[in-house]
PDB file of N, CA and C in Angstrom:
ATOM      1  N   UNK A   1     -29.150   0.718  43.409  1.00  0.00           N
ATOM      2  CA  UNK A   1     -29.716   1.552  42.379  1.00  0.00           C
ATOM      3  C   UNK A   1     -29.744   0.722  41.094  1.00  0.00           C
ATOM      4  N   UNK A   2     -30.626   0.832  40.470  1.00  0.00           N
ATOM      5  CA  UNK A   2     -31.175  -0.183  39.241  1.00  0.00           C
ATOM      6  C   UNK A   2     -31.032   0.703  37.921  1.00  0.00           C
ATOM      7  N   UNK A   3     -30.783  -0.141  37.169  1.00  0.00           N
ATOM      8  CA  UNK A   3     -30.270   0.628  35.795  1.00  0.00           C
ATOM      9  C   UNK A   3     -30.979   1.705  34.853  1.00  0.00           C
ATOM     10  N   UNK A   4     -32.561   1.289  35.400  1.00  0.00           N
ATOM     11  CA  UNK A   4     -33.587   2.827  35.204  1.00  0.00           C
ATOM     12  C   UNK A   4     -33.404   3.316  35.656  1.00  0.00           C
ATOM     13  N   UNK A   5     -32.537   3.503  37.103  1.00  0.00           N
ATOM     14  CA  UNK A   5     -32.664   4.755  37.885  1.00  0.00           C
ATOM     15  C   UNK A   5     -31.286   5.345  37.672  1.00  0.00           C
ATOM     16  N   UNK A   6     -30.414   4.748  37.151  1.00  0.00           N
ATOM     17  CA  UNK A   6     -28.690   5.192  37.165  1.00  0.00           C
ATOM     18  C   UNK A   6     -29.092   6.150  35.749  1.00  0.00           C
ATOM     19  N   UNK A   7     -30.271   5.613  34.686  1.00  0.00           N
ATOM     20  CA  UNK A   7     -30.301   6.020  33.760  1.00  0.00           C
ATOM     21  C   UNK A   7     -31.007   7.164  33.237  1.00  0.00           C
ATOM     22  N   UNK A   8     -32.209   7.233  34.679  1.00  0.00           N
ATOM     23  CA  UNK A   8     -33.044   8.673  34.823  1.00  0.00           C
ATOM     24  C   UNK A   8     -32.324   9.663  36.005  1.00  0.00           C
ATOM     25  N   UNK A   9     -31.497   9.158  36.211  1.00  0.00           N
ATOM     26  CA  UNK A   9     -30.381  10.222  37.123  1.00  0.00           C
ATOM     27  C   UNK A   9     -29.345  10.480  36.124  1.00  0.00           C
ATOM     28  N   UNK A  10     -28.802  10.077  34.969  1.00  0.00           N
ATOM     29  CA  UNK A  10     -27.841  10.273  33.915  1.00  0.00           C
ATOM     30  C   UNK A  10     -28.672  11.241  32.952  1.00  0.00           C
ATOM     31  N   UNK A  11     -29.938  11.131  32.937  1.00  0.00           N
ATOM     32  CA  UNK A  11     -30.038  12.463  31.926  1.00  0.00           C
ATOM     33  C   UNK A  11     -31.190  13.258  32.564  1.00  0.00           C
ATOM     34  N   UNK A  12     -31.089  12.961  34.187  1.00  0.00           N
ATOM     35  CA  UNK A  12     -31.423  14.711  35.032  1.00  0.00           C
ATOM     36  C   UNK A  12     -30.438  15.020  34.293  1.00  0.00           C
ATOM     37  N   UNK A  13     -29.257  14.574  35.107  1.00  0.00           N
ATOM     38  CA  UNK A  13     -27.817  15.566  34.979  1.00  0.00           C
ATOM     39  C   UNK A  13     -27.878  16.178  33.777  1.00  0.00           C
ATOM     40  N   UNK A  14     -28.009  15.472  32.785  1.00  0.00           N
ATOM     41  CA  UNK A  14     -27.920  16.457  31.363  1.00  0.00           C
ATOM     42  C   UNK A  14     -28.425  17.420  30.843  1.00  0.00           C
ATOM     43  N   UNK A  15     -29.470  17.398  31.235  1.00  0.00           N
ATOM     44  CA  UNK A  15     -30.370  17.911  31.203  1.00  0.00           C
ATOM     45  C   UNK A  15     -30.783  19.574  31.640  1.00  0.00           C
ATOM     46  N   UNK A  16     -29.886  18.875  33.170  1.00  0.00           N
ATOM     47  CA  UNK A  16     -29.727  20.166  34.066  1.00  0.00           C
ATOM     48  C   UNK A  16     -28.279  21.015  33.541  1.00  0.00           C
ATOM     49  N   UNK A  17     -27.462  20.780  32.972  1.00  0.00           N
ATOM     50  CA  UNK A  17     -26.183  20.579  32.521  1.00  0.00           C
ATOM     51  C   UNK A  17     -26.651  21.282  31.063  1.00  0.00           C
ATOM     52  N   UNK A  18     -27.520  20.631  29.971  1.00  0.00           N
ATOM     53  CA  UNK A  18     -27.741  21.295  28.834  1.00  0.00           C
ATOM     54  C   UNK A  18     -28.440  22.860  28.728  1.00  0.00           C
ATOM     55  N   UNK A  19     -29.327  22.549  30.284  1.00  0.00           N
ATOM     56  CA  UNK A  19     -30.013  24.275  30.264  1.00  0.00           C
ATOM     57  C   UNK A  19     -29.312  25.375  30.718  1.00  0.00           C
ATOM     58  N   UNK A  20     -28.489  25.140  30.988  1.00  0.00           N
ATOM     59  CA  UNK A  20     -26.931  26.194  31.596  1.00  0.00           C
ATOM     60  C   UNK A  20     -26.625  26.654  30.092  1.00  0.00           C
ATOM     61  N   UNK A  21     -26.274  26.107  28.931  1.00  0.00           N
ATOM     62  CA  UNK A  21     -25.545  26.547  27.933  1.00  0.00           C
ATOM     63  C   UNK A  21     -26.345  27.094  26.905  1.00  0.00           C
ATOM     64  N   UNK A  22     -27.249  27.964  27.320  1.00  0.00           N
ATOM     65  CA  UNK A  22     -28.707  28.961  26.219  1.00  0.00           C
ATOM     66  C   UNK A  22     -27.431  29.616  25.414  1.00  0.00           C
ATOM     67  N   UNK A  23     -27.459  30.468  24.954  1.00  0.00           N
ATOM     68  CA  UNK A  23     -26.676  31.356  23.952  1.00  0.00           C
ATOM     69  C   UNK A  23     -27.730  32.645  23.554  1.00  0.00           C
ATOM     70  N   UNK A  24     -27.532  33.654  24.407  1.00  0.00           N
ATOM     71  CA  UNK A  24     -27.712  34.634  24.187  1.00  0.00           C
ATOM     72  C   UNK A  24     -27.138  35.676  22.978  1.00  0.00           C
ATOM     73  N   UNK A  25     -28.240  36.313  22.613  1.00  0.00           N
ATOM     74  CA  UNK A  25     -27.292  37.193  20.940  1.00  0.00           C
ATOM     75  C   UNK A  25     -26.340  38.225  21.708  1.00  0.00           C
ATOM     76  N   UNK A  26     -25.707  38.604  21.168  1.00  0.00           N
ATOM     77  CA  UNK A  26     -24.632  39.324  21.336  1.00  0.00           C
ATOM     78  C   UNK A  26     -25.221  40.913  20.763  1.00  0.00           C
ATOM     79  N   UNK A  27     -25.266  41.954  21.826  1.00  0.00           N
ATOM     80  CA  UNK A  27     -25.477  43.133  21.249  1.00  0.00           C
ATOM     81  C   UNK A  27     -24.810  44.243  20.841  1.00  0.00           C
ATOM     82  N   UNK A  28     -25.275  45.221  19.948  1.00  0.00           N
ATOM     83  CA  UNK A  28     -24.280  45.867  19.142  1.00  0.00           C
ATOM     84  C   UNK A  28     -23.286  46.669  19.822  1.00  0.00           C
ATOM     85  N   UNK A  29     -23.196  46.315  21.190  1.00  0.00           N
ATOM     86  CA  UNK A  29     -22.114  47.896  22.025  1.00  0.00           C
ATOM     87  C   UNK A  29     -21.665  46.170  22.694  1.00  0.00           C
ATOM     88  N   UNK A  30     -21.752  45.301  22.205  1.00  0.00           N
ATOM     89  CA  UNK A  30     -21.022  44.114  22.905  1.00  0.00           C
ATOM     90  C   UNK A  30     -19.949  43.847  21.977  1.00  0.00           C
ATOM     91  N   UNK A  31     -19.885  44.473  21.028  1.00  0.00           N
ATOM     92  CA  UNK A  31     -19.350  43.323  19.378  1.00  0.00           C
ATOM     93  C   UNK A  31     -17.726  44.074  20.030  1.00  0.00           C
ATOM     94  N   UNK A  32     -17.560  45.455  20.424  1.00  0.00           N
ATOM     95  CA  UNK A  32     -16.366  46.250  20.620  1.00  0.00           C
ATOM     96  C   UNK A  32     -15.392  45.356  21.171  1.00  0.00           C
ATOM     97  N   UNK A  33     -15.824  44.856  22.368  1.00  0.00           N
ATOM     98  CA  UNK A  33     -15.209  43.866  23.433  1.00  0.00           C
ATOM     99  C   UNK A  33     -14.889  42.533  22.432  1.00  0.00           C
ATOM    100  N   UNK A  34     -15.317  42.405  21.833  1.00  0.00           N
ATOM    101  CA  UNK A  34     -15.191  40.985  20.777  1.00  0.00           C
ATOM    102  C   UNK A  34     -14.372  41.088  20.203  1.00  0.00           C
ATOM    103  N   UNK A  35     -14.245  42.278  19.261  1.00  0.00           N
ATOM    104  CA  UNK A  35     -13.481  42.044  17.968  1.00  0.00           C
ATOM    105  C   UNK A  35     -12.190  43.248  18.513  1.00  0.00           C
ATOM    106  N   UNK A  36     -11.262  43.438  19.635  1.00  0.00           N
ATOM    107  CA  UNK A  36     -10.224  43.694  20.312  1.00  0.00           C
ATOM    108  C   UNK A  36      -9.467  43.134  20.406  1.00  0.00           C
ATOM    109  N   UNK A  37      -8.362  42.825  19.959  1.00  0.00           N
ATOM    110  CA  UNK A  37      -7.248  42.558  19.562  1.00  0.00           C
ATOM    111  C   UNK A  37      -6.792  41.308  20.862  1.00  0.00           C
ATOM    112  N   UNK A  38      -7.286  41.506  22.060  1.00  0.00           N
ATOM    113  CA  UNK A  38      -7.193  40.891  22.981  1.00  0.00           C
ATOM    114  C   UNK A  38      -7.919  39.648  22.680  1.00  0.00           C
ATOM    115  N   UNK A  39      -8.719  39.460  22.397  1.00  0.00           N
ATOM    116  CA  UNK A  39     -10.297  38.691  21.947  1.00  0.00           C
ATOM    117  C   UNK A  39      -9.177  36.911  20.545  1.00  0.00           C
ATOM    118  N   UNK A  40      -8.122  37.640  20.246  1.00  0.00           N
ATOM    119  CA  UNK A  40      -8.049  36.847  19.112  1.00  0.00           C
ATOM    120  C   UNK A  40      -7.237  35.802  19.418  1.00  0.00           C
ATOM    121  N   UNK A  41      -7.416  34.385  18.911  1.00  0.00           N
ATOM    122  CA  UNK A  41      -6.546  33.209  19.007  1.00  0.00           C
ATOM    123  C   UNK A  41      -5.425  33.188  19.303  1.00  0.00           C
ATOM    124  N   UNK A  42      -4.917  34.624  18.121  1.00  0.00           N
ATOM    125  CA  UNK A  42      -3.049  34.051  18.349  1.00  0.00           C
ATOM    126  C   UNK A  42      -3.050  35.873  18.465  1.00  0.00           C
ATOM    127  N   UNK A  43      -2.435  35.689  19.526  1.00  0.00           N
ATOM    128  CA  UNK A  43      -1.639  37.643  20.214  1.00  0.00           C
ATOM    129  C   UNK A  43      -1.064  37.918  18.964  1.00  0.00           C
ATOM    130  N   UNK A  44       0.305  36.850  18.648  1.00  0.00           N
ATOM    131  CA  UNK A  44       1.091  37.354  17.708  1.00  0.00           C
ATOM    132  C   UNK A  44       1.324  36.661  15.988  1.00  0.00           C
ATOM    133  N   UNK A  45       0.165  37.060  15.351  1.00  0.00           N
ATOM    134  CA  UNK A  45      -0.160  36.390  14.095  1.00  0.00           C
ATOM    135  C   UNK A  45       1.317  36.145  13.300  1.00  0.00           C
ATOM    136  N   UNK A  46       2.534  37.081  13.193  1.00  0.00           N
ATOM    137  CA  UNK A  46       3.241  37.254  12.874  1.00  0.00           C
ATOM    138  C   UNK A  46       4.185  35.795  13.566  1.00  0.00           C
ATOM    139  N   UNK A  47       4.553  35.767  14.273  1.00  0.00           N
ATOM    140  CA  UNK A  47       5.267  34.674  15.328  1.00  0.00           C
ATOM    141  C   UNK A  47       4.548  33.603  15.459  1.00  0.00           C
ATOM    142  N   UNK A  48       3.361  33.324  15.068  1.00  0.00           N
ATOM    143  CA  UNK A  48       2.662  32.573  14.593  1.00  0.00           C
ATOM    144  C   UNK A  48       2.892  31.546  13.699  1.00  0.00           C
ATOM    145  N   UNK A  49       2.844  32.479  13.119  1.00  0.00           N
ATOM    146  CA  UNK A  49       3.366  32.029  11.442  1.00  0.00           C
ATOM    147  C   UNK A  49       4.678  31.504  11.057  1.00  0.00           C
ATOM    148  N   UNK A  50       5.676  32.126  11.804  1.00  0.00           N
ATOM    149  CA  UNK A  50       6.892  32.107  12.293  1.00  0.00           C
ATOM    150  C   UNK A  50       7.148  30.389  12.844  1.00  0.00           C
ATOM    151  N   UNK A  51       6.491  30.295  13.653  1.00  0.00           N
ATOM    152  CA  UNK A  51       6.730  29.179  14.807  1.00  0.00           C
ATOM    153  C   UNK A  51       6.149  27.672  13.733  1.00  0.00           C
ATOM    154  N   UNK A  52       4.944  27.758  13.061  1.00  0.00           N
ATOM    155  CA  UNK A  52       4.592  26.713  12.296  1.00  0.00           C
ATOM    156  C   UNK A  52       5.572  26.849  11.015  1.00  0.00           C
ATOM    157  N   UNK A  53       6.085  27.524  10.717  1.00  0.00           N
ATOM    158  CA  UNK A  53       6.830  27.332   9.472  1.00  0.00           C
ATOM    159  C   UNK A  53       8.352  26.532   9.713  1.00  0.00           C
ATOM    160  N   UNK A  54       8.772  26.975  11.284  1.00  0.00           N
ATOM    161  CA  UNK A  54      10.100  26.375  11.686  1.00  0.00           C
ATOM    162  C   UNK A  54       9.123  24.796  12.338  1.00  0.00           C
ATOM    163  N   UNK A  55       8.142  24.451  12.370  1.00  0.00           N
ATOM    164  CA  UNK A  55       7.408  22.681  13.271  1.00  0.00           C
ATOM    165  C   UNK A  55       7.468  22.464  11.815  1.00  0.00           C
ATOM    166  N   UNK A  56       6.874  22.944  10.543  1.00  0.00           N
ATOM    167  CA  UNK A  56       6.531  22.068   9.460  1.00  0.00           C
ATOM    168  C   UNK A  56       7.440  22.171   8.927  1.00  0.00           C
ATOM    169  N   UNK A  57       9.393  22.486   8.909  1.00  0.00           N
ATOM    170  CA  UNK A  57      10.279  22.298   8.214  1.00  0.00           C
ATOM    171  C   UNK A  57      11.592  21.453   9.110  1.00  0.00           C
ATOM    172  N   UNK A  58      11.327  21.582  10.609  1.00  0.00           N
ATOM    173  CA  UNK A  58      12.345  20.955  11.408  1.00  0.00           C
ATOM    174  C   UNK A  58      11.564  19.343  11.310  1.00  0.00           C
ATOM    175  N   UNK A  59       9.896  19.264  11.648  1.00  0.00           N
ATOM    176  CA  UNK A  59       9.622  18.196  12.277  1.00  0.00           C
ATOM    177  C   UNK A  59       9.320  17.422  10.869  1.00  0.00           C
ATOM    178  N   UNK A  60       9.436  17.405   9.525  1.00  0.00           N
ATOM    179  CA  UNK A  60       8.716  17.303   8.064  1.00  0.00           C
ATOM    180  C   UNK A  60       7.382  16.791   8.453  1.00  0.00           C
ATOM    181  N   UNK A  61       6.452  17.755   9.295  1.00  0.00           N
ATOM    182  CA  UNK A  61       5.407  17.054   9.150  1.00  0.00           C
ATOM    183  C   UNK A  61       4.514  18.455   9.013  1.00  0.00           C
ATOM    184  N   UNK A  62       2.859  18.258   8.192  1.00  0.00           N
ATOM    185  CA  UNK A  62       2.436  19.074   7.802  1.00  0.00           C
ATOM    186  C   UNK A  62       1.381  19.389   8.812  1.00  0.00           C
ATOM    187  N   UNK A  63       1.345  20.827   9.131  1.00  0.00           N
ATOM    188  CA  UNK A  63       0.222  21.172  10.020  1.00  0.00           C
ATOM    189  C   UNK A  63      -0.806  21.413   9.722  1.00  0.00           C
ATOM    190  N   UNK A  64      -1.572  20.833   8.712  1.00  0.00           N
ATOM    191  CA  UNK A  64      -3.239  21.073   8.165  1.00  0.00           C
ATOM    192  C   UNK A  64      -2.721  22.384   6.981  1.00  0.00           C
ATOM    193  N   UNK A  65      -1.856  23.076   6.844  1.00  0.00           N
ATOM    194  CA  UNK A  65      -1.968  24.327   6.069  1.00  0.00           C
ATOM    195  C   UNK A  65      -1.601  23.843   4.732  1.00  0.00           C
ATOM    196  N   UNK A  66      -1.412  22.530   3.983  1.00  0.00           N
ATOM    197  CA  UNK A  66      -1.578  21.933   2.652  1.00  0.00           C
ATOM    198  C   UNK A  66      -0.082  21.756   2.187  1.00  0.00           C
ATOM    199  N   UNK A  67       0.912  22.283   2.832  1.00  0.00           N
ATOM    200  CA  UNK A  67       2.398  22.453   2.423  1.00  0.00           C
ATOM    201  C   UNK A  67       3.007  21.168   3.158  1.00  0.00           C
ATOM    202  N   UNK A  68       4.012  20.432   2.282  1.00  0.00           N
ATOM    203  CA  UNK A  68       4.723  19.530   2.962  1.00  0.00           C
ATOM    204  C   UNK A  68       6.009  20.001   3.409  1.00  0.00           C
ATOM    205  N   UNK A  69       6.994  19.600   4.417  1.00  0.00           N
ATOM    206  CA  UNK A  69       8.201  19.935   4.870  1.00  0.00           C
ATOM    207  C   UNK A  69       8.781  19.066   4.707  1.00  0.00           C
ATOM    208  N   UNK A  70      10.286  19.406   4.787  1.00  0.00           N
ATOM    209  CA  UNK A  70      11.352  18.277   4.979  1.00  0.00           C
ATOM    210  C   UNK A  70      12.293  18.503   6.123  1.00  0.00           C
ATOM    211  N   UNK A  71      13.001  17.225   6.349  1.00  0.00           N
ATOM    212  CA  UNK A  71      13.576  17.717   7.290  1.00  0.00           C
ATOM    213  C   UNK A  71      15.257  18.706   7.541  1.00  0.00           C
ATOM    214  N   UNK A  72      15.224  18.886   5.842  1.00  0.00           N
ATOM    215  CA  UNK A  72      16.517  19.900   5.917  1.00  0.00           C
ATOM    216  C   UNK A  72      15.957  21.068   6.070  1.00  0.00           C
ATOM    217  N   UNK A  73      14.810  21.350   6.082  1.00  0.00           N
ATOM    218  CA  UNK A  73      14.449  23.223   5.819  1.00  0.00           C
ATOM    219  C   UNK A  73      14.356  23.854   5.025  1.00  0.00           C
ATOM    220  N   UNK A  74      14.152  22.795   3.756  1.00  0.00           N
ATOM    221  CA  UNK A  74      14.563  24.119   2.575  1.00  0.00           C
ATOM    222  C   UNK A  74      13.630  24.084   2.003  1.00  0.00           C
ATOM    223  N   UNK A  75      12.684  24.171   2.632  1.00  0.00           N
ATOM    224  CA  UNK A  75      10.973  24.398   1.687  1.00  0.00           C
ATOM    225  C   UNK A  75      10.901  25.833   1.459  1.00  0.00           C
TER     226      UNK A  75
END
């Protein structure tokens, strides 16, 4: 197989691969299922918050949220 052909078989695949991922709108009796408590990043926003405040004061390193730590804890 020759390098035009490794290279028109590399973007079938993509090709075939890019038309799979359309994005359909989302309709208004769909949004319910979305915005359910189940639906969200972190279950427990609270413990969350919790858990990065004890990484950015045990480990002194900062997790993107702009605050520096140390490593005694007493931020």
């Amino acid at each position: 197989m020759g390098m035009r052909a490794a290279y028109r078989m590399t973007s079938a695949v993509l090709l075939v691969a890019l038309a799979g991922c359309t994005v359909a709108p989302i309709k208004p009796w769909q949004r319910a299922h979305l915005a359910s408590p189940a639906m969200d990043w972190d279950m427990h926003p609270l413990t969350g918050g919790y858990q990065q405040h004890i990484e950015v004061s045990k480990e002194a390193a900062s997790g993107g949220n702009g605050i520096g730590g140390s490593a005694c804890g007493c931020n």
